[in-house]
N, C-alpha and C. Protein backbone atom coordinates (compact mmCIF):
# COMPACT_ATOMS: atom_id res chain seq x y z
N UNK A 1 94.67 103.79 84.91
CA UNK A 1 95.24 102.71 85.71
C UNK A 1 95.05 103.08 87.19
N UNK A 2 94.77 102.23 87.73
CA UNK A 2 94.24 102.15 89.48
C UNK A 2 94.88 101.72 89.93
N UNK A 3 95.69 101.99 90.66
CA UNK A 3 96.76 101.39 91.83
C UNK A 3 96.38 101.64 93.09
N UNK A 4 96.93 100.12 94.32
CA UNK A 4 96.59 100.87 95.59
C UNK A 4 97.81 100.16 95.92
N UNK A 5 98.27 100.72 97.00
CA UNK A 5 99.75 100.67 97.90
C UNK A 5 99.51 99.70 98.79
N UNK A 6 99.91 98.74 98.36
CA UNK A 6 100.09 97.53 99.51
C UNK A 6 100.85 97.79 100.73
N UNK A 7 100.45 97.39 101.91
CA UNK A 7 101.14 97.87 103.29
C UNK A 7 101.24 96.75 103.64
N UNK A 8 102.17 96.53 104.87
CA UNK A 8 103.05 95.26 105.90
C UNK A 8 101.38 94.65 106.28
N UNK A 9 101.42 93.52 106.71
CA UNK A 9 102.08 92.38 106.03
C UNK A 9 101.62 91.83 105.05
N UNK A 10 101.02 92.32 103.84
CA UNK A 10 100.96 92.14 102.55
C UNK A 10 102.22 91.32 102.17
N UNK A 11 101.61 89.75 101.73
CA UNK A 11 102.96 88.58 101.63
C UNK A 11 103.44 89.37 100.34
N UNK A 12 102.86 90.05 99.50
CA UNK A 12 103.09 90.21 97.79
C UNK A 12 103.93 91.33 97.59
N UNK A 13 104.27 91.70 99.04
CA UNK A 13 105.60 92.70 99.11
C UNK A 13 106.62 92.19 99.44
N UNK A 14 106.55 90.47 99.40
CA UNK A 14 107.59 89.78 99.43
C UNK A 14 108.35 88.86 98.58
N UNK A 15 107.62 89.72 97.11
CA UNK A 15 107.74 88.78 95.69
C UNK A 15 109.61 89.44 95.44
N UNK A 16 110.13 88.65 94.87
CA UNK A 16 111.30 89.18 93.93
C UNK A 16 110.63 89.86 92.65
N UNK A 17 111.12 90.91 92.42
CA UNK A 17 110.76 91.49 90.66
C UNK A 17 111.75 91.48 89.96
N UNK A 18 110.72 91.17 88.96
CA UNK A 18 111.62 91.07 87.19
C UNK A 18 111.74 91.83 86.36
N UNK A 19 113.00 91.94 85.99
CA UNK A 19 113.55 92.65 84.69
C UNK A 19 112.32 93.12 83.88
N UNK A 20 112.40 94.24 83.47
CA UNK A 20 111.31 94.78 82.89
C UNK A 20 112.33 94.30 80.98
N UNK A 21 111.44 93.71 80.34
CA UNK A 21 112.05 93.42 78.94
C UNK A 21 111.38 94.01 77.41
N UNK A 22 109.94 94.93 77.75
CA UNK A 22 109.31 95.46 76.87
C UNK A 22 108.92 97.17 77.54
N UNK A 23 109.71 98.01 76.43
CA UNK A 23 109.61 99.41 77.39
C UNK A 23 108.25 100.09 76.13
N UNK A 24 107.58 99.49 76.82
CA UNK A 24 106.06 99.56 75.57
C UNK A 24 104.80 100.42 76.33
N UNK A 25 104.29 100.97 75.65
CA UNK A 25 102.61 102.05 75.98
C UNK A 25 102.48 101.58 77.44
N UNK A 26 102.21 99.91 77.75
CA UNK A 26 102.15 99.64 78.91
C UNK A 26 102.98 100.10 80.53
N UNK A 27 104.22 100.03 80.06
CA UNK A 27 105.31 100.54 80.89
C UNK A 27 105.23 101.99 81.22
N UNK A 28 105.05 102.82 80.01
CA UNK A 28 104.53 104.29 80.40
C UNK A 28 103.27 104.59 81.24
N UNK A 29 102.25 103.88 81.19
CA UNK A 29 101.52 104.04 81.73
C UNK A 29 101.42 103.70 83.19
N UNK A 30 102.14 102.40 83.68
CA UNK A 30 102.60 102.32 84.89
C UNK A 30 103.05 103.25 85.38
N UNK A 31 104.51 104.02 84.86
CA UNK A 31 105.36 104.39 85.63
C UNK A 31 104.33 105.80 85.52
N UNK A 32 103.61 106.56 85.14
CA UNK A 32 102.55 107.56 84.88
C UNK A 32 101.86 107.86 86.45
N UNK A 33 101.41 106.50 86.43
CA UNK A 33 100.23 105.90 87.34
C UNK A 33 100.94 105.98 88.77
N UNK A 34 101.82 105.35 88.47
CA UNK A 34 102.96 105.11 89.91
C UNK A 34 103.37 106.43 90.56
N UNK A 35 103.64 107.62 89.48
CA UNK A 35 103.86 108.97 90.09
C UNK A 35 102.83 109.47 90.52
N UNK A 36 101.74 109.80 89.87
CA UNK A 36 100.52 110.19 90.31
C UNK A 36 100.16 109.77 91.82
N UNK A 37 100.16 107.89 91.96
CA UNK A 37 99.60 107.75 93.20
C UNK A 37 101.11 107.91 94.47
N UNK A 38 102.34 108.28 94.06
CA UNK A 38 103.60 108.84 95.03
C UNK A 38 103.22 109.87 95.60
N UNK A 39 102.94 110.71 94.59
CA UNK A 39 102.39 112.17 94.85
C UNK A 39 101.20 112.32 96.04
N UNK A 40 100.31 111.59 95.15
CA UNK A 40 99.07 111.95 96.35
C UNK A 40 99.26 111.25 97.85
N UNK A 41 100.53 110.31 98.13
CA UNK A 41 100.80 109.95 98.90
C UNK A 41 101.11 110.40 99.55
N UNK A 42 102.62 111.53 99.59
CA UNK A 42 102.98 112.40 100.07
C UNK A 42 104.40 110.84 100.06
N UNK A 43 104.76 110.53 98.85
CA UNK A 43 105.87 109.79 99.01
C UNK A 43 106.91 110.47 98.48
N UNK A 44 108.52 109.97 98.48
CA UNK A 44 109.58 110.26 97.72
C UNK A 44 110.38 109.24 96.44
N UNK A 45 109.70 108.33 97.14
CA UNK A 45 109.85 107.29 95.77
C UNK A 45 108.68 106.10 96.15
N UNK A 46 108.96 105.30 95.13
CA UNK A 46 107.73 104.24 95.00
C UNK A 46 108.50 103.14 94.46
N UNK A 47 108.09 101.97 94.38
CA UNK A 47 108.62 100.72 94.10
C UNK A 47 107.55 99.80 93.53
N UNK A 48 107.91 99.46 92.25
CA UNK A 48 106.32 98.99 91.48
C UNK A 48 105.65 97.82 92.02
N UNK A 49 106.42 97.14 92.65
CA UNK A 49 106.19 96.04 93.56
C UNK A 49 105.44 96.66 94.58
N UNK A 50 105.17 97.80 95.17
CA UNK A 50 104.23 98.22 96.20
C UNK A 50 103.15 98.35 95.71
N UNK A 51 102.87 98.92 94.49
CA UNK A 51 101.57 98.59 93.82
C UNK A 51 101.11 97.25 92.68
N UNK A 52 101.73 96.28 93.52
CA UNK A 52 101.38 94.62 93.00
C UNK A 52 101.80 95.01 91.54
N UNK A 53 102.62 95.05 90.98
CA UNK A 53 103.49 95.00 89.66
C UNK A 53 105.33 94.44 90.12
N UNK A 54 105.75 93.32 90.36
CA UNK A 54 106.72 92.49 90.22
C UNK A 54 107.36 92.86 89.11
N UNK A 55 108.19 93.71 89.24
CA UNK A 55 109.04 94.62 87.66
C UNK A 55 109.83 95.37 88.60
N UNK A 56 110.94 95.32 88.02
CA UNK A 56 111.92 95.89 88.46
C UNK A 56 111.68 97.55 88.11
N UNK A 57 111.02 98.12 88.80
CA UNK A 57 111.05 99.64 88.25
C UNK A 57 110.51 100.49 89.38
N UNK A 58 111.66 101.29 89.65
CA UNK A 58 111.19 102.46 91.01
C UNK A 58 110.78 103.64 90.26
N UNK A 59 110.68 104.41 91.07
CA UNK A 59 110.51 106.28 90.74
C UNK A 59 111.05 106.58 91.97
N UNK A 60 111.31 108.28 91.68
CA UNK A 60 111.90 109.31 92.77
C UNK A 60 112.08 110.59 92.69
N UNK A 61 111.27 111.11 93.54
CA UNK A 61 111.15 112.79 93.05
C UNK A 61 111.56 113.41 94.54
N UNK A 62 112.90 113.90 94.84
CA UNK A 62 113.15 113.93 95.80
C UNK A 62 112.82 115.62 95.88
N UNK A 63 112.43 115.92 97.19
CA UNK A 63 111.65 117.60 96.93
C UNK A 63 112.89 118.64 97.71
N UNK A 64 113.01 119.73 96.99
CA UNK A 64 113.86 120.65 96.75
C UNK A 64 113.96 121.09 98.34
N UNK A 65 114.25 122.15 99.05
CA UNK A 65 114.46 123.08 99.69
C UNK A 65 113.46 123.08 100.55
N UNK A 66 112.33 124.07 99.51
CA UNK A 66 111.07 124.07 100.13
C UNK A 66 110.19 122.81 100.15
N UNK A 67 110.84 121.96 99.94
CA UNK A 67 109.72 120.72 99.76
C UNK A 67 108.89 120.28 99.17
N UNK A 68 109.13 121.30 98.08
CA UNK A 68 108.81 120.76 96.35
C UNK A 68 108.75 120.01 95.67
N UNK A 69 108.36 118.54 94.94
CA UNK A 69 108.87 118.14 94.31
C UNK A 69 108.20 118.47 92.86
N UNK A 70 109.35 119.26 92.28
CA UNK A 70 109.23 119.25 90.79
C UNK A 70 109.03 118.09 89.60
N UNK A 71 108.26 118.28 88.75
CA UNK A 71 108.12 117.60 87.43
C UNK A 71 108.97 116.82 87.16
N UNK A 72 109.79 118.25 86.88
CA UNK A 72 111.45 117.90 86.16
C UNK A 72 112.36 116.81 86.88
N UNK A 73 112.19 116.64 88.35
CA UNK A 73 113.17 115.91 89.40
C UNK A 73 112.95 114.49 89.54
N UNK A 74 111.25 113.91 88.45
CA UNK A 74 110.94 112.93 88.65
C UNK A 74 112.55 111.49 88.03
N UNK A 75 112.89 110.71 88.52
CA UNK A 75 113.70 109.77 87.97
C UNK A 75 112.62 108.88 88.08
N UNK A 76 112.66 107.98 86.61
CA UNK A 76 112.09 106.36 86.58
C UNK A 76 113.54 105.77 86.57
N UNK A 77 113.72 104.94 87.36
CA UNK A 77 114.70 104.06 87.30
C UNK A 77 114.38 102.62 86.93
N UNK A 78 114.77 101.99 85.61
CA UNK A 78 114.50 100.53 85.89
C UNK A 78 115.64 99.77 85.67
N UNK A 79 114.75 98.61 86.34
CA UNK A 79 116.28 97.44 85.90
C UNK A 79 117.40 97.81 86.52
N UNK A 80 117.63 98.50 88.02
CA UNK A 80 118.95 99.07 88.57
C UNK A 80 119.75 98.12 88.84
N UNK A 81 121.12 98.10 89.10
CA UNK A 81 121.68 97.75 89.52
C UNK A 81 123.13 98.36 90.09
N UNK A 82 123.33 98.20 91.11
CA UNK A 82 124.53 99.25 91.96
C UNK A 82 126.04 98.57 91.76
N UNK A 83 126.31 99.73 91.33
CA UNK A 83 127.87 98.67 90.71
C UNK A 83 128.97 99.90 91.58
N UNK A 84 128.98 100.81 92.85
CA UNK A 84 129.60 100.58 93.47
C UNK A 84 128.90 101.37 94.66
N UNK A 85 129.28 101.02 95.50
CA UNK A 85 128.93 101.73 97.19
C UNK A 85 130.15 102.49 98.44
N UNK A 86 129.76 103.25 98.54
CA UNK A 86 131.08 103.40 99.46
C UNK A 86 130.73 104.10 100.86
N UNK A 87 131.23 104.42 101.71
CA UNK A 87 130.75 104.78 103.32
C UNK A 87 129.14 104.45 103.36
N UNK A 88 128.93 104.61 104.70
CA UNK A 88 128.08 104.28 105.96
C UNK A 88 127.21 105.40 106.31
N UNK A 89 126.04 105.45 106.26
CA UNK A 89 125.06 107.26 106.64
C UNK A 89 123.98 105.80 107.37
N UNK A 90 123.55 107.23 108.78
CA UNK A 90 122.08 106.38 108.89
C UNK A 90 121.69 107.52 108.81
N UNK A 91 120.03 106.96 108.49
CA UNK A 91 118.82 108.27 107.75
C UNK A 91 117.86 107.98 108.45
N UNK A 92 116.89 108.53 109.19
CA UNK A 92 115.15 107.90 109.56
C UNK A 92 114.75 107.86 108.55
N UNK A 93 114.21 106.82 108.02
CA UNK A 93 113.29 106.55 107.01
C UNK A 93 111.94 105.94 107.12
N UNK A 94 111.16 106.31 106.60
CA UNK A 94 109.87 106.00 106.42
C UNK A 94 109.48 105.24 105.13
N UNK A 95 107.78 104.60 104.72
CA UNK A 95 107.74 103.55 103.99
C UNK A 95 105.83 103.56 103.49
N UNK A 96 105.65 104.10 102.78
CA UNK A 96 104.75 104.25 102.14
C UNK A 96 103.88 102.81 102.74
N UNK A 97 104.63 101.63 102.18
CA UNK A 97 103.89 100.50 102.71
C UNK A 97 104.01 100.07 104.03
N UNK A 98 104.52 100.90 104.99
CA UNK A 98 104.51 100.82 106.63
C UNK A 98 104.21 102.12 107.13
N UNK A 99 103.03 102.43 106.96
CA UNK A 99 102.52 104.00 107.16
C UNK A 99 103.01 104.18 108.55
N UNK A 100 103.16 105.27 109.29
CA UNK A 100 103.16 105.73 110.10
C UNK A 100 104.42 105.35 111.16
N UNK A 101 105.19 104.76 110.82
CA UNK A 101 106.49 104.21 111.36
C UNK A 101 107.41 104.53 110.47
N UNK A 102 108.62 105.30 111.54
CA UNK A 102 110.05 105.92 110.53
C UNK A 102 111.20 105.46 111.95
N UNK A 103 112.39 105.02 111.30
CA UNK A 103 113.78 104.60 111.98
C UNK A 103 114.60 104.62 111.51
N UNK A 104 115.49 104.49 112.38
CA UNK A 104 117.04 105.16 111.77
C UNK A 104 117.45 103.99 110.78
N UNK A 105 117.64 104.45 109.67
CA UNK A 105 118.59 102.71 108.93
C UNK A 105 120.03 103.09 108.41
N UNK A 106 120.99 102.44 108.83
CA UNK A 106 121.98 102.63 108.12
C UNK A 106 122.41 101.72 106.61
N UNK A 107 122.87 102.85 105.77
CA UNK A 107 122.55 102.34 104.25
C UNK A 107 124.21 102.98 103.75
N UNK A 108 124.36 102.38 102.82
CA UNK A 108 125.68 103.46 102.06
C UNK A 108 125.53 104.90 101.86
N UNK A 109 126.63 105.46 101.51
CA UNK A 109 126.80 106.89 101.93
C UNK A 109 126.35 107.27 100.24
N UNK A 110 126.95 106.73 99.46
CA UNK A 110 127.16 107.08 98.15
C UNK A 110 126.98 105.51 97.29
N UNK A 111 126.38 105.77 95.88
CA UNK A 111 125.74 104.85 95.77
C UNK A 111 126.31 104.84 94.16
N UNK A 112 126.68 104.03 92.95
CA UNK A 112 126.23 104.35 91.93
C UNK A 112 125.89 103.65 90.97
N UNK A 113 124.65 103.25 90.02
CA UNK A 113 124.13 102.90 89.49
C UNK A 113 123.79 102.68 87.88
N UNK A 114 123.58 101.46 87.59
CA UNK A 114 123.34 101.38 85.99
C UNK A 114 122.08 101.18 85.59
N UNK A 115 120.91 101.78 85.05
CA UNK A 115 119.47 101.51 84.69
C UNK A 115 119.00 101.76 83.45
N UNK A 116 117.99 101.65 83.20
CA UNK A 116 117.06 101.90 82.21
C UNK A 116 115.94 102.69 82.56
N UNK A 117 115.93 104.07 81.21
CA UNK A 117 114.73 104.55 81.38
C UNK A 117 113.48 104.35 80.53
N UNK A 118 112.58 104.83 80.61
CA UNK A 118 111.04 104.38 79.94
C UNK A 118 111.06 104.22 78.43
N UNK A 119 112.21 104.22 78.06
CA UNK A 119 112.63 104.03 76.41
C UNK A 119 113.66 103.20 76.56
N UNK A 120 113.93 102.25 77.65
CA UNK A 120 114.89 101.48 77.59
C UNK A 120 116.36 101.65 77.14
N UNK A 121 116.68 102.49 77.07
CA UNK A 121 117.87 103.71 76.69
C UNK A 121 118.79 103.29 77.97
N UNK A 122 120.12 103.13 78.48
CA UNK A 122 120.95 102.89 78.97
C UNK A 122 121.87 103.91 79.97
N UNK A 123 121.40 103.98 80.88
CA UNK A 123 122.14 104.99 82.17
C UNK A 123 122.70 105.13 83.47
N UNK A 124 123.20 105.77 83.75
CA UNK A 124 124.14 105.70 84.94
C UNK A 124 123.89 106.68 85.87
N UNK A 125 124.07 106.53 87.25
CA UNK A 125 123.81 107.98 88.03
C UNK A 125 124.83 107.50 89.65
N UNK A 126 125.15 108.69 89.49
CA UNK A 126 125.82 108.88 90.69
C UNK A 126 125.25 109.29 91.95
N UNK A 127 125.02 108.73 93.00
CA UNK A 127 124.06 109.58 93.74
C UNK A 127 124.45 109.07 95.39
N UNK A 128 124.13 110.60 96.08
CA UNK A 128 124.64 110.82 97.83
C UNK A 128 123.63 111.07 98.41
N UNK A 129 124.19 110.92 99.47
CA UNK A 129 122.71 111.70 100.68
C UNK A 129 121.25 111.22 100.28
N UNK A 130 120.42 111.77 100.07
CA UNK A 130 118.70 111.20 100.76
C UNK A 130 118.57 110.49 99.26
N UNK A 131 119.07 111.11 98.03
CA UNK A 131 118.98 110.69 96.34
C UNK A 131 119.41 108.52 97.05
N UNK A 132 120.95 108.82 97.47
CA UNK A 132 121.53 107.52 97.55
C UNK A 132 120.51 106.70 98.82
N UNK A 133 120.21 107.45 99.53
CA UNK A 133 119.15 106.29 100.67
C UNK A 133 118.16 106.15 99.77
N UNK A 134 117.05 106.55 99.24
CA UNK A 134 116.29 106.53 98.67
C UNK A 134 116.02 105.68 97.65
N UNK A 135 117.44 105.63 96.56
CA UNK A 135 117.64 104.32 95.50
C UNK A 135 117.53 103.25 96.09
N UNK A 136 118.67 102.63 97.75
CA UNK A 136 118.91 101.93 98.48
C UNK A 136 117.11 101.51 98.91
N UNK A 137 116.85 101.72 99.49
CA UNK A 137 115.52 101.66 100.03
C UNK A 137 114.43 101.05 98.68
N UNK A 138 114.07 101.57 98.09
CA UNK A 138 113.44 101.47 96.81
C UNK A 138 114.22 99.84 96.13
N UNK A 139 115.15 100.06 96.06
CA UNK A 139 115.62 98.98 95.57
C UNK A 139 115.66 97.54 96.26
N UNK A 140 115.64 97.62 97.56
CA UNK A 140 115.25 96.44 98.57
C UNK A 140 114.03 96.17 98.18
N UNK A 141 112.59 96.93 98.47
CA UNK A 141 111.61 96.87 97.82
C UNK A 141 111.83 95.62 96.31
N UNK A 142 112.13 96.07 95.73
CA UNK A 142 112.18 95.49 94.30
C UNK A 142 112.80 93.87 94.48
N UNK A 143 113.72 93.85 95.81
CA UNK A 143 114.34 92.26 96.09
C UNK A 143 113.22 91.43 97.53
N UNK A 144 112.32 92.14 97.31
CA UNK A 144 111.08 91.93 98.32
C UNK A 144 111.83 91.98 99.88
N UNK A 145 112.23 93.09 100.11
CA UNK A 145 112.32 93.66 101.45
C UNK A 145 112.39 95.13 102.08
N UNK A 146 111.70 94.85 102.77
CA UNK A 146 110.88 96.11 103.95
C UNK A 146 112.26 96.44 104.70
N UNK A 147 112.37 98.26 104.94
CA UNK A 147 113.18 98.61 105.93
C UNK A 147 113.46 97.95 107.00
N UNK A 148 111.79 97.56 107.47
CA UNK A 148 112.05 97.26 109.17
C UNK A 148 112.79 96.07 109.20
N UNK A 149 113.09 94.88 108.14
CA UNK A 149 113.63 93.87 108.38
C UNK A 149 115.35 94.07 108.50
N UNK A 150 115.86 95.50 108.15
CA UNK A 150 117.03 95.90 108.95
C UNK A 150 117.25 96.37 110.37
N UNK A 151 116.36 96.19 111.04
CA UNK A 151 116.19 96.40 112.35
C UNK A 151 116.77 95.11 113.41
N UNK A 152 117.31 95.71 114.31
CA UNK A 152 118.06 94.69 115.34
C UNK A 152 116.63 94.09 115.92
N UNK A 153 117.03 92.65 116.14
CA UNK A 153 115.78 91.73 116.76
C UNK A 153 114.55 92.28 117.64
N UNK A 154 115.56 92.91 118.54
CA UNK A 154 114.84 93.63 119.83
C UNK A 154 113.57 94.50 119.35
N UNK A 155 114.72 95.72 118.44
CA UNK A 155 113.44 96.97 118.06
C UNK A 155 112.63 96.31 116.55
N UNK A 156 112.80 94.87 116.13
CA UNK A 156 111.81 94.64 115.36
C UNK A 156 110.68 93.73 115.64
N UNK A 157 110.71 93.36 116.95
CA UNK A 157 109.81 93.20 118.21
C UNK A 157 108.62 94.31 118.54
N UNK A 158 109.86 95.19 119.01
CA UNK A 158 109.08 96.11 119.33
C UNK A 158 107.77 96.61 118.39
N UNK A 159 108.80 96.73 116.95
CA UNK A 159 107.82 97.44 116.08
C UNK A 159 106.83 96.34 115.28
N UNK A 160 107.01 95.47 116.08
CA UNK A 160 105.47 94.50 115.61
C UNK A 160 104.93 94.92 116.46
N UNK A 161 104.61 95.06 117.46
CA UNK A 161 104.00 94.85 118.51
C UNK A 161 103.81 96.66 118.40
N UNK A 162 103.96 97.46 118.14
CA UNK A 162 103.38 98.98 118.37
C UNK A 162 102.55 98.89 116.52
N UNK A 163 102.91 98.04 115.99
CA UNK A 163 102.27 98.24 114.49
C UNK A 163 100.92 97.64 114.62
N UNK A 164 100.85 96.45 115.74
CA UNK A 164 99.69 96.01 115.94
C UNK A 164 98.24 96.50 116.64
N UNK A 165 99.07 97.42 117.25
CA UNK A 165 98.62 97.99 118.41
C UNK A 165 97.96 99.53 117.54
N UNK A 166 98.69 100.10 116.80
CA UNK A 166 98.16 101.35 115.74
C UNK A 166 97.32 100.63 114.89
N UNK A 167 97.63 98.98 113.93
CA UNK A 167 96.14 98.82 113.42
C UNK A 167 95.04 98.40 114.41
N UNK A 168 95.10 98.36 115.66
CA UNK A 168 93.70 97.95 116.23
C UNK A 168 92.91 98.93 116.37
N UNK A 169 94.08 99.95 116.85
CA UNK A 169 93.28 101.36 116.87
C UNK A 169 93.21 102.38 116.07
N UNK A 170 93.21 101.88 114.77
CA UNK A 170 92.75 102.48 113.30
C UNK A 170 91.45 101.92 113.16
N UNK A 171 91.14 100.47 113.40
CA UNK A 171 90.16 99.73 112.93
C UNK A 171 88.68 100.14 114.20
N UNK A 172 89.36 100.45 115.33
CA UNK A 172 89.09 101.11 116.74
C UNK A 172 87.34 102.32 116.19
């Protein structure tokens, strides 16, 4: 399976995704595919909707200490949904599909969640700090929205206008 990472302003990162309802050969192989191309990204999670698949299904391999990310640390999350939130953290975050641009976003502190994994099996996770930005983030993705559209008017001005300005002089 061949995936490529759709970047801003790709309209098709502005689809809503759907419930994943068959956790079949197909689904494994996505979510397979989806780690592989995180990895070579140098991402921390992925959102299947970034690689034109409209399915509710992230990944997240958040990297240890040294900046590891282990096998073992991979989460497929599908079908999430956050059934409670509590305090306020901002994080710089960055965006696989907005290369080269990272800002502060403020997101919940603590996050916790009901999903499905690649056997459609039924689970829950509790999760803080970069784990809880990370779900948060990923999961906008999945309701077709980009970090930067949490940005105050002004600095999402700005960051059209410096995003335009880095693809001219990529293409340069």
């Amino acid at each position: 399976m061949n995936l490529t990472i759709l970047t801003y302003p790709d309209k098709r990162l502005k689809q809503i995704s759907k419930d994943v309802t068959k956790f079949d050969e197909e689904i494994h192989k996505l979510l397979d595919a989806m780690n592989e191309m995180m990895l070579l990204s140098n991402g921390i999670g992925l959102a299947a909707i970034q690689v034109n698949y409209p399915l509710n299904i992230l990944i997240l391999n958040i990297p240890d200490s040294e900046g590891e990310q282990h096998p073992d640390n991979l989460m497929e999350i599908i079908n999430p949904v956050i059934i409670n939130k509590e305090g306020l953290t901002t994080y710089q975050e960055g965006c696989l599909s907005v290369p080269g641009f990272y800002e502060d976003i403020e997101r919940y502190e603590t996050v916790t969640i009901n999903y499905q994994d690649r056997h459609g099996n039924t689970k829950s996770l509790d999760a803080d700090g970069l784990l809880s930005i990370a779900i948060q983030h990923e999961m906008d993705h999945l309701a077709g929205k980009l970090f930067i559209e949490k940005l105050s008017y002004a600095r999402r001005k700005k960051f059209e206008k410096e995003y335009k300005r880095a693809i001219k002089e990529k293409k340069a």
